[in-house]
C-alpha atoms as a PDB file:
ATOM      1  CA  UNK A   1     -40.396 238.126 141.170  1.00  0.00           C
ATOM      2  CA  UNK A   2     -41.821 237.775 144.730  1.00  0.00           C
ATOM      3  CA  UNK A   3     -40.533 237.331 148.099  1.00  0.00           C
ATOM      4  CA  UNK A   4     -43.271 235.576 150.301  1.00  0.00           C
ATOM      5  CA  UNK A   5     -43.785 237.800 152.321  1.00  0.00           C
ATOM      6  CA  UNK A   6     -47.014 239.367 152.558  1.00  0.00           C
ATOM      7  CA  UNK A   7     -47.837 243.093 152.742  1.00  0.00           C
ATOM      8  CA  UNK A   8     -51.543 243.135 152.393  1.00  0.00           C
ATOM      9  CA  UNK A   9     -54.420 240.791 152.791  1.00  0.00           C
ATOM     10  CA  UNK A  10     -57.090 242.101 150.075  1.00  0.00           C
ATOM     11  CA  UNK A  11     -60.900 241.125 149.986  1.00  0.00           C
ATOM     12  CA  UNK A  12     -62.240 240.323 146.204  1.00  0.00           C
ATOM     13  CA  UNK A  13     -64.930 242.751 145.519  1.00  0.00           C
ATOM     14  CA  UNK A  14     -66.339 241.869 142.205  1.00  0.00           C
ATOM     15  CA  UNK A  15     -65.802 238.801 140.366  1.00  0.00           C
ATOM     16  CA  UNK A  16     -66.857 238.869 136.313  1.00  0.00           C
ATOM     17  CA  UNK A  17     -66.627 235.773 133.970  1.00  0.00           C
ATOM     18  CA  UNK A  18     -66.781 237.298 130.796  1.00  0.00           C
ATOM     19  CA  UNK A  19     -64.148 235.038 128.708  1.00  0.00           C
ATOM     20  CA  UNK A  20     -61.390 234.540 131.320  1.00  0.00           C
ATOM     21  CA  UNK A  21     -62.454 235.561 135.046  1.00  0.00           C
ATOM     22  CA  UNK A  22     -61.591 238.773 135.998  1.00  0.00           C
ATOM     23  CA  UNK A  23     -61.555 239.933 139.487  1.00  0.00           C
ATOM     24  CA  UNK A  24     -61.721 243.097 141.731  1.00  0.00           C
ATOM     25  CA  UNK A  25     -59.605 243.195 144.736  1.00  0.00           C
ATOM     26  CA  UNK A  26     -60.179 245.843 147.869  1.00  0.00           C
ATOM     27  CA  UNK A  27     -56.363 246.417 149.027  1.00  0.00           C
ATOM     28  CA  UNK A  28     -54.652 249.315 151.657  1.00  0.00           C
ATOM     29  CA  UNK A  29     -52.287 249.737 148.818  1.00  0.00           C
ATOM     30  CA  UNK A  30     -51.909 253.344 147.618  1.00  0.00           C
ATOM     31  CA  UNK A  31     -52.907 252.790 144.275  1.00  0.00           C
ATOM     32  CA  UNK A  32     -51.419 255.777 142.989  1.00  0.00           C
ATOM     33  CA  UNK A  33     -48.137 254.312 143.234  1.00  0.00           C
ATOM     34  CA  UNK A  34     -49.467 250.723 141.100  1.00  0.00           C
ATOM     35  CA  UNK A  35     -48.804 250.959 137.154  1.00  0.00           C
ATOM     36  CA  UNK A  36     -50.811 249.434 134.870  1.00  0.00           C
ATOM     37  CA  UNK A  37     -49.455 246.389 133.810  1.00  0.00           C
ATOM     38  CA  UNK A  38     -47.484 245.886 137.249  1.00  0.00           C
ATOM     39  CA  UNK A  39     -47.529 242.407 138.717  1.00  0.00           C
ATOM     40  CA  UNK A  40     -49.170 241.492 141.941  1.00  0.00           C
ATOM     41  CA  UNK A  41     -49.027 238.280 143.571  1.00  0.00           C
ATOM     42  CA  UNK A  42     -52.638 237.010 144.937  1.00  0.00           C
ATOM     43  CA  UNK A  43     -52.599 234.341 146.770  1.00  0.00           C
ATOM     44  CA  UNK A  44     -49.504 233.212 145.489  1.00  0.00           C
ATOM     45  CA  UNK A  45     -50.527 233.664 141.563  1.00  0.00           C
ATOM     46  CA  UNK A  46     -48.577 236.313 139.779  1.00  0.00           C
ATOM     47  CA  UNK A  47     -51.365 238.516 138.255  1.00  0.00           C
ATOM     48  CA  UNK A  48     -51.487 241.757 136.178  1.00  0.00           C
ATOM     49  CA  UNK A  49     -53.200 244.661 137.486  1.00  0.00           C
ATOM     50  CA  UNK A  50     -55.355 245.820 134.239  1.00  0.00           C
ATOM     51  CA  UNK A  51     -57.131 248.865 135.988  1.00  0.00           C
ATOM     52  CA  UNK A  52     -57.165 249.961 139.040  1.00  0.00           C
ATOM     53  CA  UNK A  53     -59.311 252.866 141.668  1.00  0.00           C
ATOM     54  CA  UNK A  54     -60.515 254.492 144.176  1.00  0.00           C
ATOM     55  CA  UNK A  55     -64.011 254.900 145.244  1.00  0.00           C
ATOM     56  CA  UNK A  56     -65.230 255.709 148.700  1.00  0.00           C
ATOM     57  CA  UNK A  57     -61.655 255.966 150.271  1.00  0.00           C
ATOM     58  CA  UNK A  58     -61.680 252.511 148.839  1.00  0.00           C
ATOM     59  CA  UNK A  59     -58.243 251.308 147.034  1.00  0.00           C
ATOM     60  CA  UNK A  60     -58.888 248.761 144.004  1.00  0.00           C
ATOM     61  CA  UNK A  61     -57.181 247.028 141.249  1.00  0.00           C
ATOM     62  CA  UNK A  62     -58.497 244.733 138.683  1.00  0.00           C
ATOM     63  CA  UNK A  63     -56.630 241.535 137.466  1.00  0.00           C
ATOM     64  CA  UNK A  64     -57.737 239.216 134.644  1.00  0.00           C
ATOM     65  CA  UNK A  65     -56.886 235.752 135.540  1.00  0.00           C
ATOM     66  CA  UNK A  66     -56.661 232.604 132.600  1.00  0.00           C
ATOM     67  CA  UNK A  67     -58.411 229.335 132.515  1.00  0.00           C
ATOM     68  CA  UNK A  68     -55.105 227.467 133.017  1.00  0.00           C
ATOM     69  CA  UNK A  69     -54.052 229.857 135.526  1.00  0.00           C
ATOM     70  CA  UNK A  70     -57.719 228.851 137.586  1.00  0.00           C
ATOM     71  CA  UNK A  71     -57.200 224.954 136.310  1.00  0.00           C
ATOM     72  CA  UNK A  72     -54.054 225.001 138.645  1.00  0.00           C
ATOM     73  CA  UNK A  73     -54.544 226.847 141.856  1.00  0.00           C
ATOM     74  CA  UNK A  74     -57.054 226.776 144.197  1.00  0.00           C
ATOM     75  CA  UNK A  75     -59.033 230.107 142.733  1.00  0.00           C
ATOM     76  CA  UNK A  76     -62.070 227.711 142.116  1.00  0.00           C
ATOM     77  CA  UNK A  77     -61.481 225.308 144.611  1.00  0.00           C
ATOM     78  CA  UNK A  78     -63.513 224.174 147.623  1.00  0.00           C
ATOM     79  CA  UNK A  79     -63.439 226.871 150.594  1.00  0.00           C
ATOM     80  CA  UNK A  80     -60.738 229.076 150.113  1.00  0.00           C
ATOM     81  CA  UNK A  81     -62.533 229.506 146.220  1.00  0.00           C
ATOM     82  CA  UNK A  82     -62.507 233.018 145.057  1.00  0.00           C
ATOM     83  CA  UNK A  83     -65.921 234.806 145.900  1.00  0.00           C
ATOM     84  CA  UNK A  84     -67.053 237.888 146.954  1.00  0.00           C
ATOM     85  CA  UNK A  85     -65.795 238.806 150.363  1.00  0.00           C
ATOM     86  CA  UNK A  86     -62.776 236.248 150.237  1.00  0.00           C
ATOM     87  CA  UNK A  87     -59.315 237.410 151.844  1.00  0.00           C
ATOM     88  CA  UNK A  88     -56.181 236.974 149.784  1.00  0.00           C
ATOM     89  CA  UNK A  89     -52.595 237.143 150.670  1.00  0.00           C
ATOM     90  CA  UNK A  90     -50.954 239.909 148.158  1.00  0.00           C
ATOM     91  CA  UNK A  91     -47.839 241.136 147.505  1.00  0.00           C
ATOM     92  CA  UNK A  92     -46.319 243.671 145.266  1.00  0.00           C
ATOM     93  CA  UNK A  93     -43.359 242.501 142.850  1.00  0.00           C
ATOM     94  CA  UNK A  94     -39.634 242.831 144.104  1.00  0.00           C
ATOM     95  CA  UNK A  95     -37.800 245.763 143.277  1.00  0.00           C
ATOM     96  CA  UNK A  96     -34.586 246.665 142.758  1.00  0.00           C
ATOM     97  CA  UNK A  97     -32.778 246.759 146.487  1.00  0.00           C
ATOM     98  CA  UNK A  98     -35.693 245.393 148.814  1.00  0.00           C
ATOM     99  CA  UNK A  99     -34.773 243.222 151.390  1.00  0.00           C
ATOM    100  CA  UNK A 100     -35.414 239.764 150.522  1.00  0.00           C
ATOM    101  CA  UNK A 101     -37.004 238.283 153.532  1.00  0.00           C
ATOM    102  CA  UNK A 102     -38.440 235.343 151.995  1.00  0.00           C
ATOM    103  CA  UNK A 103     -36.883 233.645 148.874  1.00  0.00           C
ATOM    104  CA  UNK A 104     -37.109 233.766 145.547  1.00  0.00           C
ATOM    105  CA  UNK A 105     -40.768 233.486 144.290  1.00  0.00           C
ATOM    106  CA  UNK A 106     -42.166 233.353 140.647  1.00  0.00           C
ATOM    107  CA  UNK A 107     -45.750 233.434 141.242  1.00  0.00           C
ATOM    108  CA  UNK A 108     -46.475 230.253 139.332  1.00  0.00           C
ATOM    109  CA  UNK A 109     -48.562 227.852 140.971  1.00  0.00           C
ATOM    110  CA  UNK A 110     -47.172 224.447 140.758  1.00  0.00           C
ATOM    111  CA  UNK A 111     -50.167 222.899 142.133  1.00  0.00           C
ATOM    112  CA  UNK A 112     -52.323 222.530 145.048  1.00  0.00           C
ATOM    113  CA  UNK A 113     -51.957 221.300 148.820  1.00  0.00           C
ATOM    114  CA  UNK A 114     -54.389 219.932 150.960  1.00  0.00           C
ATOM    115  CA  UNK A 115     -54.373 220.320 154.762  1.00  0.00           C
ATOM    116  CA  UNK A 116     -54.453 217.306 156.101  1.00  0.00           C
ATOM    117  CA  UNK A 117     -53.928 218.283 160.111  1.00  0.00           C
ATOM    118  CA  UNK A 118     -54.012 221.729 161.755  1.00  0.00           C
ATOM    119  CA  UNK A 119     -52.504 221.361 165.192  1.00  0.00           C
ATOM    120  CA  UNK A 120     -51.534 224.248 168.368  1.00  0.00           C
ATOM    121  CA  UNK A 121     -48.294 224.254 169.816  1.00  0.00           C
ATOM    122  CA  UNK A 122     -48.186 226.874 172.015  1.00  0.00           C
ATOM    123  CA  UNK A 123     -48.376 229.954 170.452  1.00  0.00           C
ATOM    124  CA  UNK A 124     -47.592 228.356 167.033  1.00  0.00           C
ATOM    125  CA  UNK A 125     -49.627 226.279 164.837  1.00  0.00           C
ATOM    126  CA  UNK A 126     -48.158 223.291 163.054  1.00  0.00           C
ATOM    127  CA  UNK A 127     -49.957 222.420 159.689  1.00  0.00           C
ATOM    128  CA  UNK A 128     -49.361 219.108 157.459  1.00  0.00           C
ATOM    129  CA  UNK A 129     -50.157 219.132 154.116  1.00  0.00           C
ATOM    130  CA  UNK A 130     -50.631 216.618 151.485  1.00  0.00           C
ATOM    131  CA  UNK A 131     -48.852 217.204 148.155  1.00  0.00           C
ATOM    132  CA  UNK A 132     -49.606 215.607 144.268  1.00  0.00           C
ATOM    133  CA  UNK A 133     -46.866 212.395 144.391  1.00  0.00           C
ATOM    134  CA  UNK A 134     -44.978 214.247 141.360  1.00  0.00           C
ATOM    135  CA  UNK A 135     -44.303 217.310 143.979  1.00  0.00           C
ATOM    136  CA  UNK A 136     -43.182 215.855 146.546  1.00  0.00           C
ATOM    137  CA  UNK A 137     -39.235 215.169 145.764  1.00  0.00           C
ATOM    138  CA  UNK A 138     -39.078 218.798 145.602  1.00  0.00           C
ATOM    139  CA  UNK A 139     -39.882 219.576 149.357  1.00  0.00           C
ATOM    140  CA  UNK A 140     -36.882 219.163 151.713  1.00  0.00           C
ATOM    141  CA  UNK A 141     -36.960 219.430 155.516  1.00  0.00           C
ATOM    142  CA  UNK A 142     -35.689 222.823 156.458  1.00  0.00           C
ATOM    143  CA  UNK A 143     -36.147 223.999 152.337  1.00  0.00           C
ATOM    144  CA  UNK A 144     -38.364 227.092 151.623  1.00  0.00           C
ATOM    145  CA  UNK A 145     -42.070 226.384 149.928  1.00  0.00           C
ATOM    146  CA  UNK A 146     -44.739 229.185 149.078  1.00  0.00           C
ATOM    147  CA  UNK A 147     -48.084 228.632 150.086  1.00  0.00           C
ATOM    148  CA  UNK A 148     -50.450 230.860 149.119  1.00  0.00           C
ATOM    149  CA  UNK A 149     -48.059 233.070 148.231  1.00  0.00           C
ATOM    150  CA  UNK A 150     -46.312 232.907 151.634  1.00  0.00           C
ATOM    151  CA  UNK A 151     -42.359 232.229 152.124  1.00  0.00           C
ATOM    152  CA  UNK A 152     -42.712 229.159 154.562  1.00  0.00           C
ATOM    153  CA  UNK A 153     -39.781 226.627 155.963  1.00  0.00           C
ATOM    154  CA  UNK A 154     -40.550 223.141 155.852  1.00  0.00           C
ATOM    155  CA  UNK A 155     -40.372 221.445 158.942  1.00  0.00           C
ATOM    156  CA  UNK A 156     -40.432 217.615 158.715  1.00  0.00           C
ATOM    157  CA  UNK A 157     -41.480 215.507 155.264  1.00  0.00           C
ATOM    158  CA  UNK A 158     -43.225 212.180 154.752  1.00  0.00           C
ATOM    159  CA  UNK A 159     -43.589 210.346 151.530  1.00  0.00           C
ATOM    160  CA  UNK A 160     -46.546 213.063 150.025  1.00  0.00           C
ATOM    161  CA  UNK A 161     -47.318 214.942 152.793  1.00  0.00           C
ATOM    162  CA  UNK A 162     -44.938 217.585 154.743  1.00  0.00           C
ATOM    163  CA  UNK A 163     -45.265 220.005 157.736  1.00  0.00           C
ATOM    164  CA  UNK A 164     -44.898 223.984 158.521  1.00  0.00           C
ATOM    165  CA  UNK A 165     -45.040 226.120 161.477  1.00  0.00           C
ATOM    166  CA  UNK A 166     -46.859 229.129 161.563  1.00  0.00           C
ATOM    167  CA  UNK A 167     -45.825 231.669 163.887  1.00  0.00           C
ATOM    168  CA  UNK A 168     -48.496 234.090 165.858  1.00  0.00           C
ATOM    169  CA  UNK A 169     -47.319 237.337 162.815  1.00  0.00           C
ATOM    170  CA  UNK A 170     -47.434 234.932 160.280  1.00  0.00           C
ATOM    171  CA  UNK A 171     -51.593 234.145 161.208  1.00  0.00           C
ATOM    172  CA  UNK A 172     -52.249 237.863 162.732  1.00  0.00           C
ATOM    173  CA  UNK A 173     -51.153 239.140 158.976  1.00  0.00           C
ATOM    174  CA  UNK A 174     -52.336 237.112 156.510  1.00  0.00           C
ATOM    175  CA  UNK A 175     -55.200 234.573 155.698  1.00  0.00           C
ATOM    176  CA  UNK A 176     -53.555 231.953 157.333  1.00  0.00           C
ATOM    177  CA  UNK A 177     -55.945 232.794 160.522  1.00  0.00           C
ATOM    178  CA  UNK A 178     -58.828 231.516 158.831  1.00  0.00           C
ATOM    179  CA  UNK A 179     -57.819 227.632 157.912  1.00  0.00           C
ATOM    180  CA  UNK A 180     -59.349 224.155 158.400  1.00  0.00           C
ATOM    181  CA  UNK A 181     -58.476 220.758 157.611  1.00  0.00           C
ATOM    182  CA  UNK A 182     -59.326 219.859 153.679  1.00  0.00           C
ATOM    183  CA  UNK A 183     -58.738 223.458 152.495  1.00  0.00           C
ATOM    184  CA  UNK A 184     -56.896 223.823 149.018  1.00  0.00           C
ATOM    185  CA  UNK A 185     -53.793 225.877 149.223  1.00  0.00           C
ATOM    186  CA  UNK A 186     -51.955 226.796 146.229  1.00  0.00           C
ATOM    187  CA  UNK A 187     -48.425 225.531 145.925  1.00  0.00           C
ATOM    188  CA  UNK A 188     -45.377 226.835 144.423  1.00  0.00           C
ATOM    189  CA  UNK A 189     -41.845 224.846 145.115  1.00  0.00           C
ATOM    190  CA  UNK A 190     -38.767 226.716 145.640  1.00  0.00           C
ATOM    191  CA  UNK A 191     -36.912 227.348 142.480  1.00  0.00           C
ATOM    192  CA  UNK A 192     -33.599 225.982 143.245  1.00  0.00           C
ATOM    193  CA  UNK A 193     -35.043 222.903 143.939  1.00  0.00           C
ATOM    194  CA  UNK A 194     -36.355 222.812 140.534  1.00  0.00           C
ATOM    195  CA  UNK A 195     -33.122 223.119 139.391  1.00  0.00           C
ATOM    196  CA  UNK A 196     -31.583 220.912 141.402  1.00  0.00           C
ATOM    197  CA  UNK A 197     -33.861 218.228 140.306  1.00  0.00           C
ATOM    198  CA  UNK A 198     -33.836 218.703 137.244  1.00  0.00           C
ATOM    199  CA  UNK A 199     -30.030 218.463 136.957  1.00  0.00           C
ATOM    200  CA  UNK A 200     -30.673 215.088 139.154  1.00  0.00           C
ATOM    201  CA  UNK A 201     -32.744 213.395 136.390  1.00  0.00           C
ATOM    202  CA  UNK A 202     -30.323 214.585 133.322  1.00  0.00           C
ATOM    203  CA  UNK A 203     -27.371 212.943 135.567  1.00  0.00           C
ATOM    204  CA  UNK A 204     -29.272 209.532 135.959  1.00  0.00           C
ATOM    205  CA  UNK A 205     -30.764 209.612 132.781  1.00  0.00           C
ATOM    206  CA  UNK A 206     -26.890 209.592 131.271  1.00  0.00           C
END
């Protein structure tokens, strides 16, 4: 389980498709202190760290990431694709007794958003994103969303499309610095929404 709230922004350093893709990612973790087998969020995808580094006062860890895990997120998609020299938003798995800033996040990709409008307001930025029509019931003005893998509040919703601010931090610490309208940006909805739904459709459908 995640938070949303990013602690590093990595750079992928190799990239191998040898069977499923498996991927090399620079970080200012102290890898000394990562297990094999721990989970790392990457962009918002929960991913196992399957070896990990140091070479050159250089921290790495190496993650091995599915087909179905690439056929839902934006890891292959348009320009925020994984290649070599990309930034990614990464966070390390919640522990016992951390302070949950964020909300609860799974690190499974529901699907992908597309920015649709990228706007300054003052020292903010508002972005509106268009959602898959089968997503959208589960975004909720003032409800939490994860977008690439950071804990967001949504600010106003429309049919398929929905708005968030992004604070000066939020864009001087992550990836969120570097964005443009059409990018791909990985969605995951909040949980108790899924739940909530969910419990919606058994109650109509009786």
């Amino acid at each position: 389980m995640f938070t949303g709230i990013i602690t590093d922004v990595g750079t992928i350093a190799e990239l191998n498709q040898a069977g499923d893709l498996r991927a090399r990612i620079n970080t200012s973790y102290d890898v000394d202190n990562i297990d094999i087998g721990a989970s790392i969020a990457c962009n918002g995808v929960c991913l196992t760290v399957v070896t990990k580094g140091r070479e050159e006062g250089q921290n790495w860890f190496d993650v091995e990431i599915s087909a179905e895990s690439v056929s839902i997120t934006n890891i292959s998609l348009g320009r925020k694709a994984w290649t070599i020299g990309q930034s990614v938003n990464l966070e390390r798995a919640l522990k016992m007794g951390d302070e949950l800033g964020g909300h609860i996040v799974s690190g499974h990709v529901d699907g992908v958003a597309i920015i649709t409008d990228v706007e300054i307001s003052g020292d903010s930025t508002v972005v509106n994103f268009q959602i898959p029509n089968d997503l959208s019931h589960f975004i909720a003005p003032k409800g939490s969303v994860t977008l690439d893998g950071t804990s967001l509040t949504v600010n106003d919703v429309s049919a398929n499309t929905f708005k968030v601010n992004l604070i000066s931090h939020t864009k001087d610490n992550t990836t969120w610095n570097d964005i443009e309208v059409g990018d791909k940006i990985n969605l995951e909805i909040d949980t108790l929404a899924r739940y909530v739904a969910r419990l919606a459709d058994v109650r109509n459908s009786q």
